[in-house]
N, C-alpha and C. Protein backbone atom coordinates (compact mmCIF):
# COMPACT_ATOMS: atom_id res chain seq x y z
N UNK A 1 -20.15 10.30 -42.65
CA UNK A 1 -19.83 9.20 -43.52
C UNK A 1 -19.51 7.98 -42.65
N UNK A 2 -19.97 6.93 -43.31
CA UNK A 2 -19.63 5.64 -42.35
C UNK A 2 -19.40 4.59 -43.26
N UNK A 3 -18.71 3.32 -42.43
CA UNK A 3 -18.47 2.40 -43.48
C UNK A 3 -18.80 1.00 -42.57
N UNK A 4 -19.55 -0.13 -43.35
CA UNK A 4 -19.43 -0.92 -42.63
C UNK A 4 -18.33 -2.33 -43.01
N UNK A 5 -18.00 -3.42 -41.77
CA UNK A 5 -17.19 -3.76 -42.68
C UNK A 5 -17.48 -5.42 -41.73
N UNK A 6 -17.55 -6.47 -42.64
CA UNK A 6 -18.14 -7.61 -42.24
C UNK A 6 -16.88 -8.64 -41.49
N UNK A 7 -16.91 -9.40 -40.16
CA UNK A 7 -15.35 -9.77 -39.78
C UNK A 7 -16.08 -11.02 -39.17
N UNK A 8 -15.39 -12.14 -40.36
CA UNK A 8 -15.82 -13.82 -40.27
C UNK A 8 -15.24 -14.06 -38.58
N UNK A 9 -16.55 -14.80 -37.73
CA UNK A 9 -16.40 -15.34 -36.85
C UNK A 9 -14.46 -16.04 -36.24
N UNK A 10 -14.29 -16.76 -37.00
CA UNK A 10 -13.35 -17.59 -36.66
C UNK A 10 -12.38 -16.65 -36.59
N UNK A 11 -11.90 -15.58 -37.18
CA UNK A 11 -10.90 -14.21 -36.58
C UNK A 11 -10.72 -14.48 -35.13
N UNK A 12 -11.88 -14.36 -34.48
CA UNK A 12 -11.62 -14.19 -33.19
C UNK A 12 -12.03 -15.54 -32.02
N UNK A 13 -11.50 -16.60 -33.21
CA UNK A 13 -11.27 -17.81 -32.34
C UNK A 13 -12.27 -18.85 -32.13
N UNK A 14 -13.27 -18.96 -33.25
CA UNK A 14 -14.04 -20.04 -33.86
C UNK A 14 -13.13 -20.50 -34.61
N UNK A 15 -13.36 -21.88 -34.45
CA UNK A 15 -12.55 -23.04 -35.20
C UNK A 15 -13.52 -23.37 -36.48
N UNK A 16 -12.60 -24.21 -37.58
CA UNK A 16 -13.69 -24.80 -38.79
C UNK A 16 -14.51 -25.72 -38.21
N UNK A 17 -15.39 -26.36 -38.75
CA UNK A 17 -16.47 -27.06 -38.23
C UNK A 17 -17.03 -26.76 -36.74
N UNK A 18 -16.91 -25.67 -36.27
CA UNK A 18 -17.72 -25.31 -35.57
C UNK A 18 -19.02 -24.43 -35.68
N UNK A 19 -20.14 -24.27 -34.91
CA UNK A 19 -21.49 -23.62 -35.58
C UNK A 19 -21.10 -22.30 -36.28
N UNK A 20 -20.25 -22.04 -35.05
CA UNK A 20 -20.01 -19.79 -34.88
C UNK A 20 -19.37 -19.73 -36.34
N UNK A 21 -18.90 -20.82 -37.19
CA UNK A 21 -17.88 -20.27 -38.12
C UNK A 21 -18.42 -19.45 -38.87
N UNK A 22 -20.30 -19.84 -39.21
CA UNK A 22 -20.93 -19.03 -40.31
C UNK A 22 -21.26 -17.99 -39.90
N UNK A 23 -20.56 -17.47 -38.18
CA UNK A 23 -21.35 -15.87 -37.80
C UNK A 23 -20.46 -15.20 -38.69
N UNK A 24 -20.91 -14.17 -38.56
CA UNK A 24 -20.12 -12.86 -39.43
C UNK A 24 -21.09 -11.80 -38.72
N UNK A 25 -19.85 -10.91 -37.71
CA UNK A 25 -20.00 -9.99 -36.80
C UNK A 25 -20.25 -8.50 -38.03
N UNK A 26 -20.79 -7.66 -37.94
CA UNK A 26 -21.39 -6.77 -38.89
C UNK A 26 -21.02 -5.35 -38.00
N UNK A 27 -20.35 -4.01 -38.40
CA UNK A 27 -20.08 -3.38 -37.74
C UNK A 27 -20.10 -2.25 -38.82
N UNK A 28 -20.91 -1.23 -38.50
CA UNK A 28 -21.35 0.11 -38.89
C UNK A 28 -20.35 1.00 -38.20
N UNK A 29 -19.35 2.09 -38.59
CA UNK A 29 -18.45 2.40 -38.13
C UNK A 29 -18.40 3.92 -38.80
N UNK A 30 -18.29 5.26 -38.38
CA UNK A 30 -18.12 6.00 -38.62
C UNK A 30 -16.46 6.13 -39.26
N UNK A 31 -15.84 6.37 -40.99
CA UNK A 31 -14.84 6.60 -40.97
C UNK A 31 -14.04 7.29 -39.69
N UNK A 32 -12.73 6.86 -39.49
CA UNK A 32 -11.92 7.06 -38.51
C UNK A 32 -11.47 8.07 -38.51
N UNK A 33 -11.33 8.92 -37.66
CA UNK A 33 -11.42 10.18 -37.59
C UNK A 33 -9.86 10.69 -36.47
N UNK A 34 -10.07 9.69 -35.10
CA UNK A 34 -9.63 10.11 -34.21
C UNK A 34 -8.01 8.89 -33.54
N UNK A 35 -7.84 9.51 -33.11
CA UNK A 35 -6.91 8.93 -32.16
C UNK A 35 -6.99 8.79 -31.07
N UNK A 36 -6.12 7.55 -30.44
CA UNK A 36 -6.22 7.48 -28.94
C UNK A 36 -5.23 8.28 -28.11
N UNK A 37 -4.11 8.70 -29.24
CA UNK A 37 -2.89 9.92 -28.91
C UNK A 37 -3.38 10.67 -28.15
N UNK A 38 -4.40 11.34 -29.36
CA UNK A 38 -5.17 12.60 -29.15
C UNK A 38 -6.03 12.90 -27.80
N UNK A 39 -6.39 11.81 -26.78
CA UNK A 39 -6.80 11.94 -25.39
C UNK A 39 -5.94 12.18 -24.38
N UNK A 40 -5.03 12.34 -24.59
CA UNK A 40 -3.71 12.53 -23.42
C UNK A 40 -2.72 14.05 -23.96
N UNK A 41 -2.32 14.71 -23.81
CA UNK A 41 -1.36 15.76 -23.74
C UNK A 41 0.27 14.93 -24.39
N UNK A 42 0.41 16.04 -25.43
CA UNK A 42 2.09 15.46 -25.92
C UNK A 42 2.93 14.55 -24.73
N UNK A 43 3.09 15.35 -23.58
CA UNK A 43 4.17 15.56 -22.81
C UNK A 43 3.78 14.01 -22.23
N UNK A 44 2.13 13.63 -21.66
CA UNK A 44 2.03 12.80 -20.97
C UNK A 44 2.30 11.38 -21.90
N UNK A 45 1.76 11.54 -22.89
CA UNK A 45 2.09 10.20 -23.97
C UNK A 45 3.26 9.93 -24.38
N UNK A 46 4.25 10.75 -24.50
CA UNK A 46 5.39 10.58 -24.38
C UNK A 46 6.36 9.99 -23.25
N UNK A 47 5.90 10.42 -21.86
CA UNK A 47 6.35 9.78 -20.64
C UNK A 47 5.49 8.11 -20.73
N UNK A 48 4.59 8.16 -20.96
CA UNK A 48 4.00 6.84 -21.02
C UNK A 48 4.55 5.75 -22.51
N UNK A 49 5.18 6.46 -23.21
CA UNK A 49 5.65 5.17 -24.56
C UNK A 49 7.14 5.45 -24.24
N UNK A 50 7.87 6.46 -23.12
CA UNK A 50 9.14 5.74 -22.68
C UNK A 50 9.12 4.54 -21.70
N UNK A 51 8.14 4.68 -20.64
CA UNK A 51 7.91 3.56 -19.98
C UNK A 51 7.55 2.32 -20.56
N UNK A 52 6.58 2.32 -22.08
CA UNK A 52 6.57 1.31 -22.51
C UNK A 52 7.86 0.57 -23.20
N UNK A 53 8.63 1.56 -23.51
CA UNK A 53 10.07 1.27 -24.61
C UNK A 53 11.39 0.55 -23.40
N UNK A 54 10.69 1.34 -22.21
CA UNK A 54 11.78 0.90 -20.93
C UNK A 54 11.62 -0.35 -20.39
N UNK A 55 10.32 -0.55 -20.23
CA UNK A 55 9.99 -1.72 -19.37
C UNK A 55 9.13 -2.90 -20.07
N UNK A 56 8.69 -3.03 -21.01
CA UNK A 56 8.36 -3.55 -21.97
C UNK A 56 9.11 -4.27 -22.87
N UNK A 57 10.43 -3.24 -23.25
CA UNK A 57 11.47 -3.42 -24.63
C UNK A 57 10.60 -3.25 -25.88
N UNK A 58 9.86 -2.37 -26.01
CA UNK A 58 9.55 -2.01 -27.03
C UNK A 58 9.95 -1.08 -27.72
N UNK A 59 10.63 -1.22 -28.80
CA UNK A 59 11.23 -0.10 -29.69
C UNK A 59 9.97 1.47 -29.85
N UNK A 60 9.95 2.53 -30.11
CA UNK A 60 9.94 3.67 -30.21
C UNK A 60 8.25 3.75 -30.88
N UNK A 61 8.53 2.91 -32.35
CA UNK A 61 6.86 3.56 -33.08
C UNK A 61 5.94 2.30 -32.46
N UNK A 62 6.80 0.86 -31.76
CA UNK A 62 5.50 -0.19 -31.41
C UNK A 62 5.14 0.81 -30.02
N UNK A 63 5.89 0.88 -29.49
CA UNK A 63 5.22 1.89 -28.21
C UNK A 63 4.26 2.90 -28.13
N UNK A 64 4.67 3.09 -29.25
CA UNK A 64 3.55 4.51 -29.79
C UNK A 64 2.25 3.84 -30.18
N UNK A 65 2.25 3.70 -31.24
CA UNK A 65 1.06 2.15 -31.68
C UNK A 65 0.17 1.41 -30.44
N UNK A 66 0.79 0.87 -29.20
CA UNK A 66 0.38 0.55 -28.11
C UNK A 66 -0.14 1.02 -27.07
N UNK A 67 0.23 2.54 -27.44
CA UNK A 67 -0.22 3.49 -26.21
C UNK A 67 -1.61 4.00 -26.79
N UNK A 68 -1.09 4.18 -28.01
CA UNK A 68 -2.60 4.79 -28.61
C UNK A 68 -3.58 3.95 -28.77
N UNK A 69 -3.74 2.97 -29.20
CA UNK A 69 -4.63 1.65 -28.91
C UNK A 69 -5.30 1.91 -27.53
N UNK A 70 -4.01 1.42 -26.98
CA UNK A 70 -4.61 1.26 -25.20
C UNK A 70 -5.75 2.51 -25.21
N UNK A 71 -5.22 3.62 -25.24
CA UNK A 71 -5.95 4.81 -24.73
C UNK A 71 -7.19 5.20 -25.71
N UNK A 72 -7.34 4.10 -26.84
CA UNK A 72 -8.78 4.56 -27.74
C UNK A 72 -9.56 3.39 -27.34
N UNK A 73 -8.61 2.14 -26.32
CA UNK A 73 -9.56 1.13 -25.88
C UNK A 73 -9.78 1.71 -24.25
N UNK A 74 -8.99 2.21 -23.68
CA UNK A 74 -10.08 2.73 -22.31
C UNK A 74 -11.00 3.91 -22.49
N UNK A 75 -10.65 4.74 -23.25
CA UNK A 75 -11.61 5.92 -23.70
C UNK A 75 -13.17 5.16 -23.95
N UNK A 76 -13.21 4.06 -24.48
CA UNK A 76 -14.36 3.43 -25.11
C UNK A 76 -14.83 2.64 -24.22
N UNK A 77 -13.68 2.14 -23.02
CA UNK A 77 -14.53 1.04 -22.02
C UNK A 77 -15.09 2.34 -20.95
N UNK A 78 -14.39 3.22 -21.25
CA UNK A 78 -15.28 4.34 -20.10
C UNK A 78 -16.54 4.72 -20.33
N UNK A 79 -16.56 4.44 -21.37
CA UNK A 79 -17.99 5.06 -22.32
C UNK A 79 -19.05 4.28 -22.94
N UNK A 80 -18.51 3.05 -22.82
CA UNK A 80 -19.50 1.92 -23.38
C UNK A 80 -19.54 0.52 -22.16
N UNK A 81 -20.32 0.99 -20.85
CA UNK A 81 -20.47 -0.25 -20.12
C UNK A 81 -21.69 -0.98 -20.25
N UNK A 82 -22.18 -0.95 -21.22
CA UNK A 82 -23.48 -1.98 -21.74
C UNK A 82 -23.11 -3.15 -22.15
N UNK A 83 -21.88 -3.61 -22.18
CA UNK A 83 -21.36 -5.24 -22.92
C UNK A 83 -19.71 -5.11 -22.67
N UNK A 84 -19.28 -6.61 -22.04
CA UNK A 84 -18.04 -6.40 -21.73
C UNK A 84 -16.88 -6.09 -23.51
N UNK A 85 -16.26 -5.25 -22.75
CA UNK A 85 -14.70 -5.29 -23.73
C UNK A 85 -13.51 -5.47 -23.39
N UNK A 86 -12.54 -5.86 -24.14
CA UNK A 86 -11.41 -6.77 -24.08
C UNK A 86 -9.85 -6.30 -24.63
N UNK A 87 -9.19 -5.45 -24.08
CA UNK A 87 -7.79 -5.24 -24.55
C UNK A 87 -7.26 -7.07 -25.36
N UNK A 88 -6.51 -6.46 -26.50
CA UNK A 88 -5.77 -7.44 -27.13
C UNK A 88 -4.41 -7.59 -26.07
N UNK A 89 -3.86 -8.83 -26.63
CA UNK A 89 -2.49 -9.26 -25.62
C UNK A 89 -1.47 -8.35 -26.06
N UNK A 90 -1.43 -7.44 -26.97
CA UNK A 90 -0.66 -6.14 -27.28
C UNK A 90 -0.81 -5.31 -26.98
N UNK A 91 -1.95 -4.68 -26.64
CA UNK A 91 -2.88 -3.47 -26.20
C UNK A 91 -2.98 -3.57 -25.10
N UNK A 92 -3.04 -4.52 -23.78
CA UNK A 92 -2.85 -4.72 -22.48
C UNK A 92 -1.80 -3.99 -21.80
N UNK A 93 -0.97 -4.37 -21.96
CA UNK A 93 0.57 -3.22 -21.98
C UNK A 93 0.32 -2.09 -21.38
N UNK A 94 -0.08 -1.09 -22.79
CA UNK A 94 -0.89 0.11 -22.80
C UNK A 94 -1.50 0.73 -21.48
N UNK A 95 -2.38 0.04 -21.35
CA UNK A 95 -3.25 0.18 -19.94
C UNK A 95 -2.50 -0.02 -18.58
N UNK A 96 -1.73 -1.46 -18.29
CA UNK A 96 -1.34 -1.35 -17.69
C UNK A 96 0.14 -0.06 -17.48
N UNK A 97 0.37 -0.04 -17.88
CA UNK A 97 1.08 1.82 -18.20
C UNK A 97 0.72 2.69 -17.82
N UNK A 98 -0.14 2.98 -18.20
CA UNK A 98 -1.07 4.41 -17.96
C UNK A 98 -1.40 3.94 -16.30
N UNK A 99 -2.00 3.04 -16.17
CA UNK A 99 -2.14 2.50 -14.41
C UNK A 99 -1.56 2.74 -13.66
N UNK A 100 -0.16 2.39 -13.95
CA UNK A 100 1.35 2.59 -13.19
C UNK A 100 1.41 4.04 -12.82
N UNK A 101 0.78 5.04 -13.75
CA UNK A 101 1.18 6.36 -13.93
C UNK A 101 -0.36 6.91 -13.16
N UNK A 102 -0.40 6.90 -11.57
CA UNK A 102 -1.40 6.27 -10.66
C UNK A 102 -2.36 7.82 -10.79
N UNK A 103 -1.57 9.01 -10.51
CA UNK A 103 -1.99 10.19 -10.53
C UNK A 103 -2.64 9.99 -11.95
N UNK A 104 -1.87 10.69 -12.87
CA UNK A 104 -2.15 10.95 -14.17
C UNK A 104 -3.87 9.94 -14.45
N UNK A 105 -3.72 8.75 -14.44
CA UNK A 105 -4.64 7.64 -14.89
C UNK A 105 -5.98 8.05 -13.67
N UNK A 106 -5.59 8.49 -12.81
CA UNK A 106 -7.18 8.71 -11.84
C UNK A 106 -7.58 9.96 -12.30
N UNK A 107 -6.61 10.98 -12.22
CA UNK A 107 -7.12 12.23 -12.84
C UNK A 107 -8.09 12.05 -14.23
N UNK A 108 -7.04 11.37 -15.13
CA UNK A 108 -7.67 11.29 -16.45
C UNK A 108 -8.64 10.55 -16.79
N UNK A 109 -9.22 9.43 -15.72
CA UNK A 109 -10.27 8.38 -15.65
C UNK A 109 -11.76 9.76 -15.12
N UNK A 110 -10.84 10.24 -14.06
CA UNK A 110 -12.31 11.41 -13.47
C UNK A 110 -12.95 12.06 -14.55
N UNK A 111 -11.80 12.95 -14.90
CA UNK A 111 -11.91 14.02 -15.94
C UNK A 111 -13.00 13.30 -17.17
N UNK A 112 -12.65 12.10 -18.15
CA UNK A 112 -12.94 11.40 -19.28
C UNK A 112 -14.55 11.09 -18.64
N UNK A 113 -14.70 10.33 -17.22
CA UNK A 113 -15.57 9.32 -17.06
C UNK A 113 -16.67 9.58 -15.82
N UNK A 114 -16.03 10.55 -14.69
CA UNK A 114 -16.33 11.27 -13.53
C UNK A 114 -16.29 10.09 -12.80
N UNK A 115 -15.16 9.12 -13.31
CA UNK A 115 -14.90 7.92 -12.11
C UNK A 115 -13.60 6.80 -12.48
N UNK A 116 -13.38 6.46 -11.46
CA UNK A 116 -12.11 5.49 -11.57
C UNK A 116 -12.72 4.01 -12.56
N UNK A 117 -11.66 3.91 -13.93
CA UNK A 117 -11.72 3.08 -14.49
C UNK A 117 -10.83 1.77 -13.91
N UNK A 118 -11.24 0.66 -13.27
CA UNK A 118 -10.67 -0.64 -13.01
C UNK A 118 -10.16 -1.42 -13.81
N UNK A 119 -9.44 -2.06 -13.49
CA UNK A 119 -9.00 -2.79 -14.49
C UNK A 119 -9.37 -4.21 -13.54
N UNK A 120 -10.70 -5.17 -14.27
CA UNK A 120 -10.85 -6.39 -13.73
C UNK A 120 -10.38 -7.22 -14.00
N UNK A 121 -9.48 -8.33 -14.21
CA UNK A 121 -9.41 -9.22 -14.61
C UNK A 121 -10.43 -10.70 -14.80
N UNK A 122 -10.14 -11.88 -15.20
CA UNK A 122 -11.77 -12.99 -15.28
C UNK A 122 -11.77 -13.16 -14.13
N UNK A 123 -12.82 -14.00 -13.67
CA UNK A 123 -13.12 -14.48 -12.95
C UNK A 123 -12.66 -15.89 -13.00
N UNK A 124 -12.62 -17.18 -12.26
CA UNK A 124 -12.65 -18.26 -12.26
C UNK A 124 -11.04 -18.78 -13.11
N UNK A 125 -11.23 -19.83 -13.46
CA UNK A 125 -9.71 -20.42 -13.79
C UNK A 125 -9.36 -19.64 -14.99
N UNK A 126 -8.00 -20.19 -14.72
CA UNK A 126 -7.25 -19.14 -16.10
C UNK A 126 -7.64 -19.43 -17.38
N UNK A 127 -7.54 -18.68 -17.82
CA UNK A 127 -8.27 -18.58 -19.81
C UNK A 127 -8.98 -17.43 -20.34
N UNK A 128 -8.07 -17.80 -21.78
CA UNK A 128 -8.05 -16.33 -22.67
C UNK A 128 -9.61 -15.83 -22.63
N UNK A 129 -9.62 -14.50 -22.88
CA UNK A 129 -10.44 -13.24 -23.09
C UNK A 129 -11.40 -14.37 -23.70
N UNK A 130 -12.12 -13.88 -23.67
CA UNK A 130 -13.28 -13.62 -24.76
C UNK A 130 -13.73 -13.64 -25.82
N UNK A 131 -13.36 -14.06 -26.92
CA UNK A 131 -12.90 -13.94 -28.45
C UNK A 131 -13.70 -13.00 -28.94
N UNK A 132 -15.36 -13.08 -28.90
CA UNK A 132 -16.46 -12.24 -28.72
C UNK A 132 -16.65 -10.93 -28.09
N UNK A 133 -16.04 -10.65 -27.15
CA UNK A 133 -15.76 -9.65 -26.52
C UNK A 133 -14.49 -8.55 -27.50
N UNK A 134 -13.55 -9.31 -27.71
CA UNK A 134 -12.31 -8.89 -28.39
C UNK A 134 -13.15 -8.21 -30.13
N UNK A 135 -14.12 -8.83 -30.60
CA UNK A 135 -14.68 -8.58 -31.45
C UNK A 135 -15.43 -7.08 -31.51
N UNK A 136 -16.45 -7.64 -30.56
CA UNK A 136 -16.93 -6.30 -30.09
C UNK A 136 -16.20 -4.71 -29.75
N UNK A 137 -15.16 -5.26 -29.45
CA UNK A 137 -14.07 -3.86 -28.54
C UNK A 137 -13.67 -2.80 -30.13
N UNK A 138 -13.36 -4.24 -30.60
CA UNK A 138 -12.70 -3.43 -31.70
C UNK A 138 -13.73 -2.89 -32.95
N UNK A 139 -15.08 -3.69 -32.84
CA UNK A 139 -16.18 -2.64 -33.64
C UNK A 139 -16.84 -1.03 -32.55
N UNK A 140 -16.33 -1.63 -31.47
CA UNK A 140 -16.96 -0.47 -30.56
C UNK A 140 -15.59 1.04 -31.14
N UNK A 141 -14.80 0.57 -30.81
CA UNK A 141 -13.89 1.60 -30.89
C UNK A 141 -13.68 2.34 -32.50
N UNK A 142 -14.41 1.46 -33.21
CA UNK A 142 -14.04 1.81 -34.78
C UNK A 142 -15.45 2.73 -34.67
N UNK A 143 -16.49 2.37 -33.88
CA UNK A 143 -17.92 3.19 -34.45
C UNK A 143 -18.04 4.41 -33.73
N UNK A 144 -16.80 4.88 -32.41
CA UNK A 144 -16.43 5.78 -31.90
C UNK A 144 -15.71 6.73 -32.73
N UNK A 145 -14.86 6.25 -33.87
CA UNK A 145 -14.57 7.40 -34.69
C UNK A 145 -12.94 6.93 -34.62
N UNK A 146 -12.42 6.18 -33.76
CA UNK A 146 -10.93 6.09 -33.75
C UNK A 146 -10.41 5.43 -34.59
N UNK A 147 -8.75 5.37 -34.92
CA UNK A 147 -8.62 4.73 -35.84
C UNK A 147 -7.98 3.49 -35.07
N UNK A 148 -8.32 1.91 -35.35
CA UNK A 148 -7.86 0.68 -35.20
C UNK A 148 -6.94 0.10 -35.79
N UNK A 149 -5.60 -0.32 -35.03
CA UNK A 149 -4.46 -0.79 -35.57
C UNK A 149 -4.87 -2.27 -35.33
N UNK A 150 -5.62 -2.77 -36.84
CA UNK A 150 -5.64 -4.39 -36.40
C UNK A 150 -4.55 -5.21 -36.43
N UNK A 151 -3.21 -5.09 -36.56
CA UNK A 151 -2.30 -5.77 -36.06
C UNK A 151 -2.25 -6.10 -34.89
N UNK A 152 -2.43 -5.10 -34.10
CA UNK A 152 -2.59 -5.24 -32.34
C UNK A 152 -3.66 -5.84 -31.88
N UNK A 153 -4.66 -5.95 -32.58
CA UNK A 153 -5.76 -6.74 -32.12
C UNK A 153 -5.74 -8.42 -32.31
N UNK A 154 -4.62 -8.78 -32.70
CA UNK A 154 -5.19 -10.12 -33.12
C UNK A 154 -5.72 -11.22 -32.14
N UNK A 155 -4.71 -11.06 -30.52
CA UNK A 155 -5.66 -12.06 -30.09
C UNK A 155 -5.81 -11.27 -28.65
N UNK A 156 -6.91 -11.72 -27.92
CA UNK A 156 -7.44 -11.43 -26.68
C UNK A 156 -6.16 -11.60 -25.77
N UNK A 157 -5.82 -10.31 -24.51
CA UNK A 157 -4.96 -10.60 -23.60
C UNK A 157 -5.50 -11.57 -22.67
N UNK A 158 -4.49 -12.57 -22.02
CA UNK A 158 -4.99 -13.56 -21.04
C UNK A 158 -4.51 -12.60 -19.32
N UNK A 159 -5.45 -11.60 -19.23
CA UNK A 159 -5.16 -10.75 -17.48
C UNK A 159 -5.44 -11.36 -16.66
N UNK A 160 -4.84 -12.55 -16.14
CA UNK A 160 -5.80 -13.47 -15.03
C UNK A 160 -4.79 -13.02 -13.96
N UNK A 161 -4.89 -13.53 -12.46
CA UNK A 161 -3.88 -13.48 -11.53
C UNK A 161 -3.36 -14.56 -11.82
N UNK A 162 -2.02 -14.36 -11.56
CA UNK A 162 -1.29 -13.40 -10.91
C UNK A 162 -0.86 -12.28 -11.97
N UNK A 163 -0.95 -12.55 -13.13
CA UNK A 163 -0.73 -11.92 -14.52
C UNK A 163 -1.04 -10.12 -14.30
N UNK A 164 -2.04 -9.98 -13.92
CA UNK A 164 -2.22 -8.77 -13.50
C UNK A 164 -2.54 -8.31 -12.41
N UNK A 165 -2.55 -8.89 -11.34
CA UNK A 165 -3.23 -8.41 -9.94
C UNK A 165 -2.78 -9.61 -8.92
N UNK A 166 -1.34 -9.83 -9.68
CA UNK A 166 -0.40 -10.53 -8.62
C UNK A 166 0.15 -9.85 -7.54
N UNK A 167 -0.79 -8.62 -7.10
CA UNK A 167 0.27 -7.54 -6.01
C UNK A 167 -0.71 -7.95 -5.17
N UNK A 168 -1.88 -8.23 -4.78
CA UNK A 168 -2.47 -8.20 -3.85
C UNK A 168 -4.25 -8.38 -4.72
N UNK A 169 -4.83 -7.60 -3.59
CA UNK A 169 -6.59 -7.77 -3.97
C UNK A 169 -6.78 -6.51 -4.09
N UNK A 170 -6.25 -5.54 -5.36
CA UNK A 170 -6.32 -4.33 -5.71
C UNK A 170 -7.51 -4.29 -6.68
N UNK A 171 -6.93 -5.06 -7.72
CA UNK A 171 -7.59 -5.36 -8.75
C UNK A 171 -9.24 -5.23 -8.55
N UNK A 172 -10.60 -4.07 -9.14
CA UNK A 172 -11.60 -4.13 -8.70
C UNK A 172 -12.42 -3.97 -7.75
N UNK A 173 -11.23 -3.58 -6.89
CA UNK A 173 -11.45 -2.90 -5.32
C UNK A 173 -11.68 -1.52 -5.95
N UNK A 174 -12.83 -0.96 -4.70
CA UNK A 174 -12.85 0.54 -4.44
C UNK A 174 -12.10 0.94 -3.60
């Protein structure tokens, strides 16, 4: 069973009187089936939404909400490198989390992908994601079967340096 479901351009950051306003992005989506919980072990998702509740300050169910996102949006960037995708500025978190958690996240990148998932940030001067990209992520992950918390999606994270790869030239390195 599938459902499709039509999401007006300007959502993701077309303005009025601009051309894109009349796109309308079209997304065929298998009802949601799955979780991003469901890719990680109780024990480990739990160590990962205290770290988010610790270092974050995120109360208990947004942590939860964030982790699972994150982990139904890298499950999908592991699996779909034909067109870039885009963590939301809520869902960023997430990832960077699981990152921190250096073992766990290489193991579970091998295991999922049979390779280390990067986390790149843009290229060139600072500025938000993608709006288009952010679009895409979240029809990609819905036609994977997961379920999408569009609250968390609303706008593209801005990962530029130093924002995320203010430690050095890690970022995208092998």
């Amino acid at each position: 069973m599938s459902a499709t479901c039509l999401i007006p351009a300007e959502r993701f950051g077309h303005s009025r009187g601009h051309a894109a306003d009349r796109t309308v992005i079209a997304a065929t989506a298998p009802v949601a089936v799955r979780t991003g919980r469901s890719l990680v072990d109780d024990e480990l998702f739990g160590r990962l939404v205290a770290f988010l509740m610790e270092h974050e300050k995120r109360p208990r169910p947004m942590a939860e909400r964030v982790m699972d996102q994150a982990l139904a949006f890298l499950w999908m960037s592991g699996h779909r490198q034909d067109v870039p995708l885009s963590p939301s500025t809520d869902v960023d978190p997430g990832w960077h989390t699981f990152m921190l958690h250096t073992r766990e996240y290489a193991g579970w990148c091998q295991e999922q992908f049979g390779r280390f998932l990067h986390h790149n940030p843009f290229e060139g001067p600072l500025r938000p994601r993608d709006a288009i990209a952010l679009g895409r992520t979240i029809a990609a992950i819905e036609a994977a079967g997961f379920t999408v918390d569009h609250e968390l999606w609303g706008t593209a994270a801005e990962c530029n340096p130093p924002a995320c790869c203010g430690d050095g030239g890690g970022c995208g390195s092998n």
